[in-house]
Every structure is written in C-alpha cells, then in structure tokens.
N, C-alpha and C. Protein backbone atom coordinates (compact mmCIF):
# COMPACT_ATOMS: atom_id res chain seq x y z
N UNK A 1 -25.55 57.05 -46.68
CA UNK A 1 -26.15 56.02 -45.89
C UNK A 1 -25.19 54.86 -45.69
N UNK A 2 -24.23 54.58 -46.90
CA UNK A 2 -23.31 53.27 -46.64
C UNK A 2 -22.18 53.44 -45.57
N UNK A 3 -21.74 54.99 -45.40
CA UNK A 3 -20.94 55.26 -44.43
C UNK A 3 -21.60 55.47 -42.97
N UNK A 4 -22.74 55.36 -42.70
CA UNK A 4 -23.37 55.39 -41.24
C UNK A 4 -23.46 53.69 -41.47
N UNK A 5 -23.79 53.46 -42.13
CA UNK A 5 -23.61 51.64 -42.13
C UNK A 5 -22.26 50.92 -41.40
N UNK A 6 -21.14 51.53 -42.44
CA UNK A 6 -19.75 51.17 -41.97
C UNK A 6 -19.52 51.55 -40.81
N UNK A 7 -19.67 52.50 -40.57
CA UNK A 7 -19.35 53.33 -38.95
C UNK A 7 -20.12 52.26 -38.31
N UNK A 8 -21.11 51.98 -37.82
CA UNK A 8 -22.14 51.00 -36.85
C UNK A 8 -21.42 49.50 -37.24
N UNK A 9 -21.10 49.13 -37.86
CA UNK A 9 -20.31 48.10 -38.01
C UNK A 9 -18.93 48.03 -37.31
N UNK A 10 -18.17 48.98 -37.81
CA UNK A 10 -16.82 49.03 -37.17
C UNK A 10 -17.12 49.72 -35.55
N UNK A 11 -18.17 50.46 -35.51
CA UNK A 11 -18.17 50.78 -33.69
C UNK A 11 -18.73 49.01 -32.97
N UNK A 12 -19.77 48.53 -33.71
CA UNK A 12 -20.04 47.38 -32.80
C UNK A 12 -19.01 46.23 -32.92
N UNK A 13 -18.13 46.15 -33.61
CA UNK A 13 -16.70 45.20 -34.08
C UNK A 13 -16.29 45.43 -32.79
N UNK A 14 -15.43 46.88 -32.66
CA UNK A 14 -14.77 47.59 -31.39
C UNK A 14 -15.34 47.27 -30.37
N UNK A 15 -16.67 47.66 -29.84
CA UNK A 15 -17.05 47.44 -28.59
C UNK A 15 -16.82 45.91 -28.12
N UNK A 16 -17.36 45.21 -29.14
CA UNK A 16 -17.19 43.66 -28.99
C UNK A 16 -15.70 43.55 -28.35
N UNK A 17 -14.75 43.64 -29.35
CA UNK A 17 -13.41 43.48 -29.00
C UNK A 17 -12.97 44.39 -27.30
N UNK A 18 -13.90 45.60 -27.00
CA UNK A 18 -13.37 45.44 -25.75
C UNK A 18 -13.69 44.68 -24.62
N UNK A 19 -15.09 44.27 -25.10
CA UNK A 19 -15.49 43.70 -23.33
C UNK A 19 -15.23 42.04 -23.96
N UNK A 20 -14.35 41.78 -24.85
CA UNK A 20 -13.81 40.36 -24.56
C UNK A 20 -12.91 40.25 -23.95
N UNK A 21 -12.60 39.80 -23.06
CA UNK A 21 -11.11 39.54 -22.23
C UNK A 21 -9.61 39.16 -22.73
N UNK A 22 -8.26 39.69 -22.81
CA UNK A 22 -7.01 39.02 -23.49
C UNK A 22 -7.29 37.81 -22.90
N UNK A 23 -6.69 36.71 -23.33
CA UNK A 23 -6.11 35.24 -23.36
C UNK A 23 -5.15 35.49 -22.34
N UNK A 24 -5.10 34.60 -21.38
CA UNK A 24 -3.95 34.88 -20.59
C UNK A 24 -2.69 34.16 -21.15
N UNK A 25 -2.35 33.42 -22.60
CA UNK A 25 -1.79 32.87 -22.87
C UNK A 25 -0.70 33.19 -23.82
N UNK A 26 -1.43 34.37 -23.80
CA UNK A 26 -0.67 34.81 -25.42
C UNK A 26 0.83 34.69 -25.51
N UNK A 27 1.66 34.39 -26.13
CA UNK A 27 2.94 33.53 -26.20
C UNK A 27 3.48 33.88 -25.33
N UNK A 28 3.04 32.90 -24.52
CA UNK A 28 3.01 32.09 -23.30
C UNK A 28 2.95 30.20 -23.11
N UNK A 29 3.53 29.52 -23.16
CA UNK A 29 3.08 28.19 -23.50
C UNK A 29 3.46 27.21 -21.35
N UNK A 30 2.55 27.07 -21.23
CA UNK A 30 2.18 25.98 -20.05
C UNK A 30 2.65 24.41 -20.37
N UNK A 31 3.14 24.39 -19.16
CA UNK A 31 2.94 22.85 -19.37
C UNK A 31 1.61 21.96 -18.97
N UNK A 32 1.16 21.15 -19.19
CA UNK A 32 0.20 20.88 -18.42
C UNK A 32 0.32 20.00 -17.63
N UNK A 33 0.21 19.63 -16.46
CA UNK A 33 0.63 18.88 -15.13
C UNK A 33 -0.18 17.75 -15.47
N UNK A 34 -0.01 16.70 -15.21
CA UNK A 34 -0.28 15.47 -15.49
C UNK A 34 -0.58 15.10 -14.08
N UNK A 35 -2.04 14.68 -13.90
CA UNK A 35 -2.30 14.78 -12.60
C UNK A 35 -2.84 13.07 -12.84
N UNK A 36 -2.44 12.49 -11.44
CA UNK A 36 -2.96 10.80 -11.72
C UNK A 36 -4.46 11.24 -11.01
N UNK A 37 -5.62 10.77 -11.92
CA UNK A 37 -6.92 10.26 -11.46
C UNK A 37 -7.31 9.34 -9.94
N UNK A 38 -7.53 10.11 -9.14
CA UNK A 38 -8.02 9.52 -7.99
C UNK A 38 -9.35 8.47 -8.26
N UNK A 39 -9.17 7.21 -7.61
CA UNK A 39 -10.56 6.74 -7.75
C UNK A 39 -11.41 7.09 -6.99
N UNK A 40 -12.28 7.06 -8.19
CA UNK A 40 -14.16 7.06 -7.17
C UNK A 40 -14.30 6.32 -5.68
N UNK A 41 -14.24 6.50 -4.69
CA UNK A 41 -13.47 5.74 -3.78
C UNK A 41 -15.62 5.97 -3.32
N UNK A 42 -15.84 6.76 -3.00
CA UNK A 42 -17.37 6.94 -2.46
C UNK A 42 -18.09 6.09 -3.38
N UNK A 43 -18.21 6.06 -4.45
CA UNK A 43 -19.27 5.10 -5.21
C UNK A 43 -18.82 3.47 -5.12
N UNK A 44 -17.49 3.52 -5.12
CA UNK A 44 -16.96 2.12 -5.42
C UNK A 44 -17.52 1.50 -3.58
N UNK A 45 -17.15 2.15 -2.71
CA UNK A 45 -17.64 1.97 -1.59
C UNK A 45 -19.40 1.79 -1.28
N UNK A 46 -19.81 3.05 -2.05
CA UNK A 46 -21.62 2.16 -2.07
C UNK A 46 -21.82 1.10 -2.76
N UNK A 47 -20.75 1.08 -3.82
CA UNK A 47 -21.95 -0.61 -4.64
C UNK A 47 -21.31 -1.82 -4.00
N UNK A 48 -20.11 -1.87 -3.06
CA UNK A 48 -19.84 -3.03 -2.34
C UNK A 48 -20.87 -2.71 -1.24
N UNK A 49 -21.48 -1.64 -0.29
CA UNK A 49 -22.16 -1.78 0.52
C UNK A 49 -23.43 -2.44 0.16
N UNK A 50 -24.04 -2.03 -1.33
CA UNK A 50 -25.23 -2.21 -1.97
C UNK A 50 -25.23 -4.12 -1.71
N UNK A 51 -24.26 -4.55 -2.45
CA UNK A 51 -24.06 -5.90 -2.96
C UNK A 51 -23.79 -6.51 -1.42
N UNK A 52 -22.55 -6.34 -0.76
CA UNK A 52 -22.46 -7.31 0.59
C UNK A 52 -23.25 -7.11 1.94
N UNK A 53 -24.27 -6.07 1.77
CA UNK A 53 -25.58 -5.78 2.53
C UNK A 53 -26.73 -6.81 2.81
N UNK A 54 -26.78 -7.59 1.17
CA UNK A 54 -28.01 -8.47 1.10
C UNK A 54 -27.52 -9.53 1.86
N UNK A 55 -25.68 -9.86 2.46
CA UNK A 55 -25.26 -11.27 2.82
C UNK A 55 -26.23 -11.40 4.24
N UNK A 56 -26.26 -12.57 4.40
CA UNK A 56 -26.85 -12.68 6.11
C UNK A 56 -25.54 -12.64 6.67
N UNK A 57 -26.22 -11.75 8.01
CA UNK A 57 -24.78 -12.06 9.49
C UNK A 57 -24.63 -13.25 9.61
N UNK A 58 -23.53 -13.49 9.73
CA UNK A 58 -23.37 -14.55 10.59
C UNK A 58 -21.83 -14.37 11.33
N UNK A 59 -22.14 -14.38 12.81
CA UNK A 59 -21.03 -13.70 13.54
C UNK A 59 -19.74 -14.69 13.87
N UNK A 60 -18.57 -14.41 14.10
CA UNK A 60 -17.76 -15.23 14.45
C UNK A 60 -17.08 -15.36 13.11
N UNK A 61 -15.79 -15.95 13.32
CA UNK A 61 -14.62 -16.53 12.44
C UNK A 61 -15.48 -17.46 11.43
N UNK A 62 -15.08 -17.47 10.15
CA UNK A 62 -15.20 -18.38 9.26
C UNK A 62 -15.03 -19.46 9.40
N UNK A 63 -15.40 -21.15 9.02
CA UNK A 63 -15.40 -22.05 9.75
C UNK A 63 -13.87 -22.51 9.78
N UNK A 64 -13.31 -23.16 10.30
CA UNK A 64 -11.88 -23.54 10.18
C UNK A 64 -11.93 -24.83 9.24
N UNK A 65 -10.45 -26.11 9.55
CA UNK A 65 -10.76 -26.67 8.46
C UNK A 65 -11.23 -27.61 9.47
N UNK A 66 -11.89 -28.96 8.51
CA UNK A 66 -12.58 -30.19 9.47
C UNK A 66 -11.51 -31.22 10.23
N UNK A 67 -11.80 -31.46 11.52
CA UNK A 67 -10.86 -31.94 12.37
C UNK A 67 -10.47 -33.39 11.97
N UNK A 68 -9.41 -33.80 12.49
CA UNK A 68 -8.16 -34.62 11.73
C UNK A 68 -9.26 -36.04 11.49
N UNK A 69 -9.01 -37.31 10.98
CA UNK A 69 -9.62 -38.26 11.49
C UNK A 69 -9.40 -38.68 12.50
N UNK A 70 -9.77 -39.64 13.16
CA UNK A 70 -9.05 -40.16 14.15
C UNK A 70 -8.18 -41.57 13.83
N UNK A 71 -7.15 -41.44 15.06
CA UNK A 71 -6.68 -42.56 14.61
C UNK A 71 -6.59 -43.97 14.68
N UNK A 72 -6.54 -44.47 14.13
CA UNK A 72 -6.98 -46.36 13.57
C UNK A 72 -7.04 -47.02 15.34
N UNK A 73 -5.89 -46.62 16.17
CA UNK A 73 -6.60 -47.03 17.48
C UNK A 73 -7.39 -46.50 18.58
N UNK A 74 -8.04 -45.55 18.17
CA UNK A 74 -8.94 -44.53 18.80
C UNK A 74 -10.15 -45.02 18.52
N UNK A 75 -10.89 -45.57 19.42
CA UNK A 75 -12.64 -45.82 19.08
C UNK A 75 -13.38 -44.82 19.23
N UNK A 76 -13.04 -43.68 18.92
CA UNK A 76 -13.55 -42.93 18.69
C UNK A 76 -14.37 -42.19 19.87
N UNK A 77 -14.26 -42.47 21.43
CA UNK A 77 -14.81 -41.88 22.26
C UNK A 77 -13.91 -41.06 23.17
N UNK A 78 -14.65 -41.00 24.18
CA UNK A 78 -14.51 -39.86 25.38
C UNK A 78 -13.30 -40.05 26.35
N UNK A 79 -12.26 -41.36 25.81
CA UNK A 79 -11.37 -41.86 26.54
C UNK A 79 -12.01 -42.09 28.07
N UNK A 80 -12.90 -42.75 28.59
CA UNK A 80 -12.95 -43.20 29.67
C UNK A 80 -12.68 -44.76 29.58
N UNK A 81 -12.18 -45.16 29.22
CA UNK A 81 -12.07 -47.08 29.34
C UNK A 81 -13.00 -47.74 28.43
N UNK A 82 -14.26 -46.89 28.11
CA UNK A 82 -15.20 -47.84 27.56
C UNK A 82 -15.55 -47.65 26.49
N UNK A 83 -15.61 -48.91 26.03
CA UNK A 83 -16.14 -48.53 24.08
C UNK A 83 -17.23 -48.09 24.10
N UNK A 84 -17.03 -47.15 23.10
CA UNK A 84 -18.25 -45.93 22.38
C UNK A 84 -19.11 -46.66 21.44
N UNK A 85 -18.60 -47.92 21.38
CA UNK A 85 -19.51 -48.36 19.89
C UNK A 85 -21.34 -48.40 20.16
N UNK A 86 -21.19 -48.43 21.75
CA UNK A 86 -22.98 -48.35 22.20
C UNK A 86 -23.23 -47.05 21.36
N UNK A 87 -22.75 -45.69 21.83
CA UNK A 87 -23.37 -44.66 21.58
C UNK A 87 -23.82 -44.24 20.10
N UNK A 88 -22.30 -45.05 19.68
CA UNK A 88 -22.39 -44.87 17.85
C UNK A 88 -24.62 -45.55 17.47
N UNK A 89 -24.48 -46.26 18.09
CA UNK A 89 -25.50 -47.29 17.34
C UNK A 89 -26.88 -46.84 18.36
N UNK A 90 -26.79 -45.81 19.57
CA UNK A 90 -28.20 -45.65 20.03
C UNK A 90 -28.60 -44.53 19.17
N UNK A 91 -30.35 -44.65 18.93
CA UNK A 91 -30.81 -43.94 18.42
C UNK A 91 -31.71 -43.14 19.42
N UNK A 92 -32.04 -41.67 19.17
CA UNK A 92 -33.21 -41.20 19.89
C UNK A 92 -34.72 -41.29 19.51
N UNK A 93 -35.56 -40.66 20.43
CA UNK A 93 -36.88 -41.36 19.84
C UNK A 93 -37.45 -39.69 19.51
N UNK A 94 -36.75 -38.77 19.95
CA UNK A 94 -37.08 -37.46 19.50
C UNK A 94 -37.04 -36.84 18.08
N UNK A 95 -36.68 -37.85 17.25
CA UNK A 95 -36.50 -37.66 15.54
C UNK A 95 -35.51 -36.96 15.25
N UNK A 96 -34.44 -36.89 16.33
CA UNK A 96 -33.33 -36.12 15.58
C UNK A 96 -32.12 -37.56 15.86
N UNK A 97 -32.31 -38.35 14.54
CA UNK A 97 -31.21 -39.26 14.79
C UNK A 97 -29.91 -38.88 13.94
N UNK A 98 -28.75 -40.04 14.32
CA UNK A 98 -27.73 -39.74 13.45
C UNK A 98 -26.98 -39.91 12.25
N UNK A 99 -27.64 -41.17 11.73
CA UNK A 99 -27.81 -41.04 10.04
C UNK A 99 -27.70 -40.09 9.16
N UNK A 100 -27.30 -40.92 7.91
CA UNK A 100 -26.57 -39.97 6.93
C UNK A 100 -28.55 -39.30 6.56
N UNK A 101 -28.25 -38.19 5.83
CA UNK A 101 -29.93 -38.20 5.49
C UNK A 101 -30.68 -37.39 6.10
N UNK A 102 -30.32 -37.46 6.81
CA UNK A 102 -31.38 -36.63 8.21
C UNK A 102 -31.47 -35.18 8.98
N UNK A 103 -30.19 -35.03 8.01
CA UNK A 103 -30.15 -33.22 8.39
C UNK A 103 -28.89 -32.91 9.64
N UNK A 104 -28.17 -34.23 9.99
CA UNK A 104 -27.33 -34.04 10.94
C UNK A 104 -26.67 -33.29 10.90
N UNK A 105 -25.57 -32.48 11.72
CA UNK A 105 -24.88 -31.45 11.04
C UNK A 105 -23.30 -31.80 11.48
N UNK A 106 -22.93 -32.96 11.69
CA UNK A 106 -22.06 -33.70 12.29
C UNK A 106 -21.02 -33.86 10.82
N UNK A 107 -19.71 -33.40 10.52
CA UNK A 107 -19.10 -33.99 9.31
C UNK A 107 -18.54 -35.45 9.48
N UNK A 108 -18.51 -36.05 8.83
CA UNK A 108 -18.50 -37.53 8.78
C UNK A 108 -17.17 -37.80 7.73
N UNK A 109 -15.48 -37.02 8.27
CA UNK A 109 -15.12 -37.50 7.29
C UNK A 109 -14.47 -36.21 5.96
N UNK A 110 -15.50 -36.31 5.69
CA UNK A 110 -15.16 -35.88 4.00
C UNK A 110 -16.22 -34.32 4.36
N UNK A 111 -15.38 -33.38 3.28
CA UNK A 111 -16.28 -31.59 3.39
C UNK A 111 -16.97 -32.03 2.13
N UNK A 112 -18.20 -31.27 2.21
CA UNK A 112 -18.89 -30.70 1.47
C UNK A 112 -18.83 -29.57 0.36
N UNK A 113 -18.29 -29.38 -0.37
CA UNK A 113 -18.20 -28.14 -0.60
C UNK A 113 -19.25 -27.18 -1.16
N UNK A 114 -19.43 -26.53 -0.94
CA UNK A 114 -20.10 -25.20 -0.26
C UNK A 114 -20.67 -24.49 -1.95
N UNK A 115 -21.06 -24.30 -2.95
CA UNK A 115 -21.44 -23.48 -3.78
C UNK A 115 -21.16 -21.86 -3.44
N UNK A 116 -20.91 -20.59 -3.97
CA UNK A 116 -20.95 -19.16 -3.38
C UNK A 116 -22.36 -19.41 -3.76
N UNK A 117 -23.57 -18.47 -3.12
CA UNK A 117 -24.89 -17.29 -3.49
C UNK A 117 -24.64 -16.43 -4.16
N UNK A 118 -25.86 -16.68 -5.40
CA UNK A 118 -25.66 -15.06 -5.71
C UNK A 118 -25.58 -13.81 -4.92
N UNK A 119 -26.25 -13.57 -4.03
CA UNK A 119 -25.30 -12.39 -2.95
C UNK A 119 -24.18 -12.66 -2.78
N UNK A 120 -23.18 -13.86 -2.56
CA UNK A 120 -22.09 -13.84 -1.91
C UNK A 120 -20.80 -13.32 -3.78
N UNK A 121 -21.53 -14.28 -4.86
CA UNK A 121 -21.30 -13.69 -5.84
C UNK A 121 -20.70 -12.35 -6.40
N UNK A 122 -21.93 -11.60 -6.16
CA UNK A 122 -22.35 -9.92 -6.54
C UNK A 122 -21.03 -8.94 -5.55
N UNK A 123 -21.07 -9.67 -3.84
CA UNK A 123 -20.40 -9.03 -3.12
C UNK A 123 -18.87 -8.86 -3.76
N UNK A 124 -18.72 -10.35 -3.82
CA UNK A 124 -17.25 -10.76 -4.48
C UNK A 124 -16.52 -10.02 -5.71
N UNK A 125 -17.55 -9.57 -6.34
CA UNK A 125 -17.51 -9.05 -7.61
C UNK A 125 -16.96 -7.51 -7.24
N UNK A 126 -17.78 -7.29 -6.56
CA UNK A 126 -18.13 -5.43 -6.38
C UNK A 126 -16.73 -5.59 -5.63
N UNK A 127 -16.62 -6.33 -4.12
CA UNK A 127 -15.13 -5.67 -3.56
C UNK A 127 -14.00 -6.23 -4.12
N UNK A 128 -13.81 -6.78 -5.66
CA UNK A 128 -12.74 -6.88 -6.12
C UNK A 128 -12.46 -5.76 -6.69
N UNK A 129 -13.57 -4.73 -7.64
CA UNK A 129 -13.16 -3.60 -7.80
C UNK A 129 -13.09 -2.26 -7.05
N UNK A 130 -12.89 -2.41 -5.82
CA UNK A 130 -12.59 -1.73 -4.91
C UNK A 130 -10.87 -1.47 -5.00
N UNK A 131 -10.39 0.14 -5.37
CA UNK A 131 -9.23 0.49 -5.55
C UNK A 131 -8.24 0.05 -4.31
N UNK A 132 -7.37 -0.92 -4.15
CA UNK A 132 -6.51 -0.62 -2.74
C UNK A 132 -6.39 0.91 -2.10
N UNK A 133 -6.15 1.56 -2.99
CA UNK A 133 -5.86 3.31 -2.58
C UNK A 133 -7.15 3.38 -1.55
N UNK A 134 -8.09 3.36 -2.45
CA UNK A 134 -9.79 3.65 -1.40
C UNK A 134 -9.23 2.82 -0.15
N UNK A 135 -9.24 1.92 -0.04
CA UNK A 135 -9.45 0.91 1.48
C UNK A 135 -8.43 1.22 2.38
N UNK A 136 -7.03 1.64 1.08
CA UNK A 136 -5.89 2.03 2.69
C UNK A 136 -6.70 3.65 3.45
N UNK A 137 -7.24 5.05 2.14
CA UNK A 137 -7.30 5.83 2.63
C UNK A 137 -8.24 5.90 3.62
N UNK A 138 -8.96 4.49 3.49
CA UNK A 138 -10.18 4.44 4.78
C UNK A 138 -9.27 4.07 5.59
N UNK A 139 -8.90 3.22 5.88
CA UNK A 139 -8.23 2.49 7.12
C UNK A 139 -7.25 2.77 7.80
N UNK A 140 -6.51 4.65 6.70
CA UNK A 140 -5.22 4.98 7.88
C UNK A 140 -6.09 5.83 9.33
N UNK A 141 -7.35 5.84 9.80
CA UNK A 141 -7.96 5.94 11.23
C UNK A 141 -7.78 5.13 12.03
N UNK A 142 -7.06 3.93 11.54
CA UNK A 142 -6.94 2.71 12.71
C UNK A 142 -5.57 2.74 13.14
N UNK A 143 -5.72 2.37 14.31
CA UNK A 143 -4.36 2.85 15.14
C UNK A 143 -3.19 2.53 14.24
N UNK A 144 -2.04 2.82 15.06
CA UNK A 144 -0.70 3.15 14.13
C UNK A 144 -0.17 2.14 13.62
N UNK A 145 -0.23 0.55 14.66
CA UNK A 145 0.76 -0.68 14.40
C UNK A 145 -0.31 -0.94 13.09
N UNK A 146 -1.42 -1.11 12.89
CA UNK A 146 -1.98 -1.39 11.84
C UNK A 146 -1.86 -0.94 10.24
N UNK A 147 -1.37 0.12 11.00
CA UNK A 147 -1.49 1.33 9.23
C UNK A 147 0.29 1.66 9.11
N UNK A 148 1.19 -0.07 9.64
CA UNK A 148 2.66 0.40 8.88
C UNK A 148 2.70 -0.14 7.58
N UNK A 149 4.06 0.34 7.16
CA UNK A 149 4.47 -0.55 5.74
C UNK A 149 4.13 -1.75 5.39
N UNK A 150 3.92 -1.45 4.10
CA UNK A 150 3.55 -2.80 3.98
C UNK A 150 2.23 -3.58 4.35
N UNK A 151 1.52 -3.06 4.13
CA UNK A 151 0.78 -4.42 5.61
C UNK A 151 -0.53 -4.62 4.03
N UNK A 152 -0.91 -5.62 4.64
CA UNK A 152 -2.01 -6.41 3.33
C UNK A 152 -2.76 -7.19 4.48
N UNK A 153 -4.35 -6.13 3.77
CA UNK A 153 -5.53 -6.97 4.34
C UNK A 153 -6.80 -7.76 3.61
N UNK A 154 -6.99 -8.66 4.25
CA UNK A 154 -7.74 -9.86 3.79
C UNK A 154 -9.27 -9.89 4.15
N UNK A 155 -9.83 -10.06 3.17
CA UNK A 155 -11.29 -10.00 3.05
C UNK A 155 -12.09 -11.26 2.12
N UNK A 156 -12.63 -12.17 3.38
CA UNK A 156 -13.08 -13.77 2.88
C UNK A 156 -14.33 -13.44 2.72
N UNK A 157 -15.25 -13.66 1.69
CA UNK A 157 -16.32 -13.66 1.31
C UNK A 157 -16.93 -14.92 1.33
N UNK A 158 -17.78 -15.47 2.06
CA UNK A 158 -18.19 -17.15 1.69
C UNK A 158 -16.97 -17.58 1.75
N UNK A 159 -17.30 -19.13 1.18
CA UNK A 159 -15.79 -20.16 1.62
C UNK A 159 -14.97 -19.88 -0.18
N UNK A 160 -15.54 -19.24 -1.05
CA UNK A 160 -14.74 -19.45 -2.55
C UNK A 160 -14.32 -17.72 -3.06
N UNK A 161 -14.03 -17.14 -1.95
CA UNK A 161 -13.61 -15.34 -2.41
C UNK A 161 -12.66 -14.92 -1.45
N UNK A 162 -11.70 -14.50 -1.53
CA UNK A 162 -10.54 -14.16 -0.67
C UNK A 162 -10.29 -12.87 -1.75
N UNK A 163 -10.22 -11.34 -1.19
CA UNK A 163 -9.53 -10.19 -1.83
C UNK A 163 -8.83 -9.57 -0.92
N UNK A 164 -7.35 -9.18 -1.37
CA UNK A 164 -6.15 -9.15 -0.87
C UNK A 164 -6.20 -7.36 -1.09
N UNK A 165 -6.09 -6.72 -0.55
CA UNK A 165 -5.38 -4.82 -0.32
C UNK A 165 -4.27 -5.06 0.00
N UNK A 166 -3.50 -4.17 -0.45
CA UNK A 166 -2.00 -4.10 0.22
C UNK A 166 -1.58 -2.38 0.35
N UNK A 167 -1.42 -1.96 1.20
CA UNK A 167 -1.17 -0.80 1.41
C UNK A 167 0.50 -0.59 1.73
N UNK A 168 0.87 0.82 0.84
CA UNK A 168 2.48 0.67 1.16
C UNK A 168 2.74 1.41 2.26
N UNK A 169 1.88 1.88 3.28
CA UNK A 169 2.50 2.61 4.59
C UNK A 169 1.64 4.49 4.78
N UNK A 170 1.89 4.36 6.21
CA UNK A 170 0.80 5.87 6.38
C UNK A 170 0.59 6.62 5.16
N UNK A 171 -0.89 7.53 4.79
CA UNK A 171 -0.92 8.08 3.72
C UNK A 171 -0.40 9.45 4.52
C-alpha cells in the first residue's frame, strides 16, 4: 500500500512539474529599462477643470494698471478751455452720485487691492500642479509659430496667481 502511495505522489509531483511553464529567465539576466513616469496628465487636467469651473466669466483682458495721475497743471478735464471744477462738484438727483462711499466705480488715485476667492484660490492651487509636459502635450495642436522652442505660457488667475509652462519645442 506505501508503494501505490509513493507512486501517486511522485506521478502528481511530475504532472505538476509539466504543465508549469520554464522561466524564460533561466541564466539569463535582463536589464531593466528605466522608464521615466509620465504624468497623470487626464486627472491633473480634471481637478483644474473641477476647481477653475466654479470661477465666474468674465470676458476680456485682465484689468491693466490704473491710469497715470494727472498732472499738477491739468484740471483735470476735457481740454476745451473751461474749468471742470463745475462738473467735479455737480451732483445727480438719480442717486448715483460721486462720493467716496457710494459704490462709485471711478479709482480715485490709489488701487485697492483685490483679496483672491476661494474659487480663485482652489483654481490657483490645482493649475500649479499641472505637469508643464501635460500643457505642452496639449498645446502642440496649435499652429506651428506657437509650439517653437522655447516658448513659455502664462496663466493669470485673479489679480494674485500668475503660473508660468515652459515648453522646450515640438513634441
């Protein structure tokens, strides 16, 4: 009985050992290629869409800077001959006067500066970690003078976020 034992042992050993496959390695030694990690370029691209989605439109160039003062002999009008100081001092009776206070939207001088939003925040955040690689491999579709050497593009978020890409030339 111990030798029908052994036999069923050493036949199911064998069978095992054939339907396992050789190693394709067997002294054999690989190098292994050292491959650089592409970024997540699709996700990094949804969570800036996620985040700079909530901003409101608002169309047109960012504001420029506030215009010069004027100067000490300039009264400040329309250059026709006549002093402006009337207009400075009429008021309307429609409740939109020109006083400090009142919601004017006239700069007087001196900027304001501006706080970011938390949306403008979140946006700022998300497209700083946006890989340059991702943004050039989006942007070599835009015509040719755009996508030469070198070239670095600028992305103003609100008036307190500026993120810089720099791409080194067609991919």
């Amino acid at each position: 009985m111990k030798r029908v034992e052994i036999f069923n042992l050493l036949a199911t050993a064998l069978t095992l050992l054939a339907i396992v496959p050789k190693t394709e390695c067997e002294g054999e030694v690989r190098p292994i290629a050292q491959i650089n990690p592409r970024p997540l370029c699709p996700s990094q691209f949804a969570l800036v869409n996620y985040a700079c989605g909530r901003l409101p439109f608002r169309p047109g160039a960012p504001p420029g800077p506030p215009p010069a003062p004027p100067s000490p002999d300039d009264d400040g009008g329309d250059d026709d001959g006549g002093n402006d100081e009337g207009h400075r001092n009429h008021h309307h009776d429609n409740g939109h006067g020109h006083g400090h206070g009142q919601g004017h939207s006239r700069r007087h001088g001196h900027r304001h500066r501006r706080h970011q939003t938390q949306e403008e925040e979140n946006c700022c955040r998300w497209a700083r970690e946006v890989d340059s690689q991702c943004v050039c491999e989006l942007l070599v579709r835009l015509p040719p003078f755009l996508v030469r050497p070198l070239h670095i593009y600028k992305l103003t978020i609100g008036e307190d976020c500026e993120i810089t890409y720099s791409c080194g030339g067609p991919i």
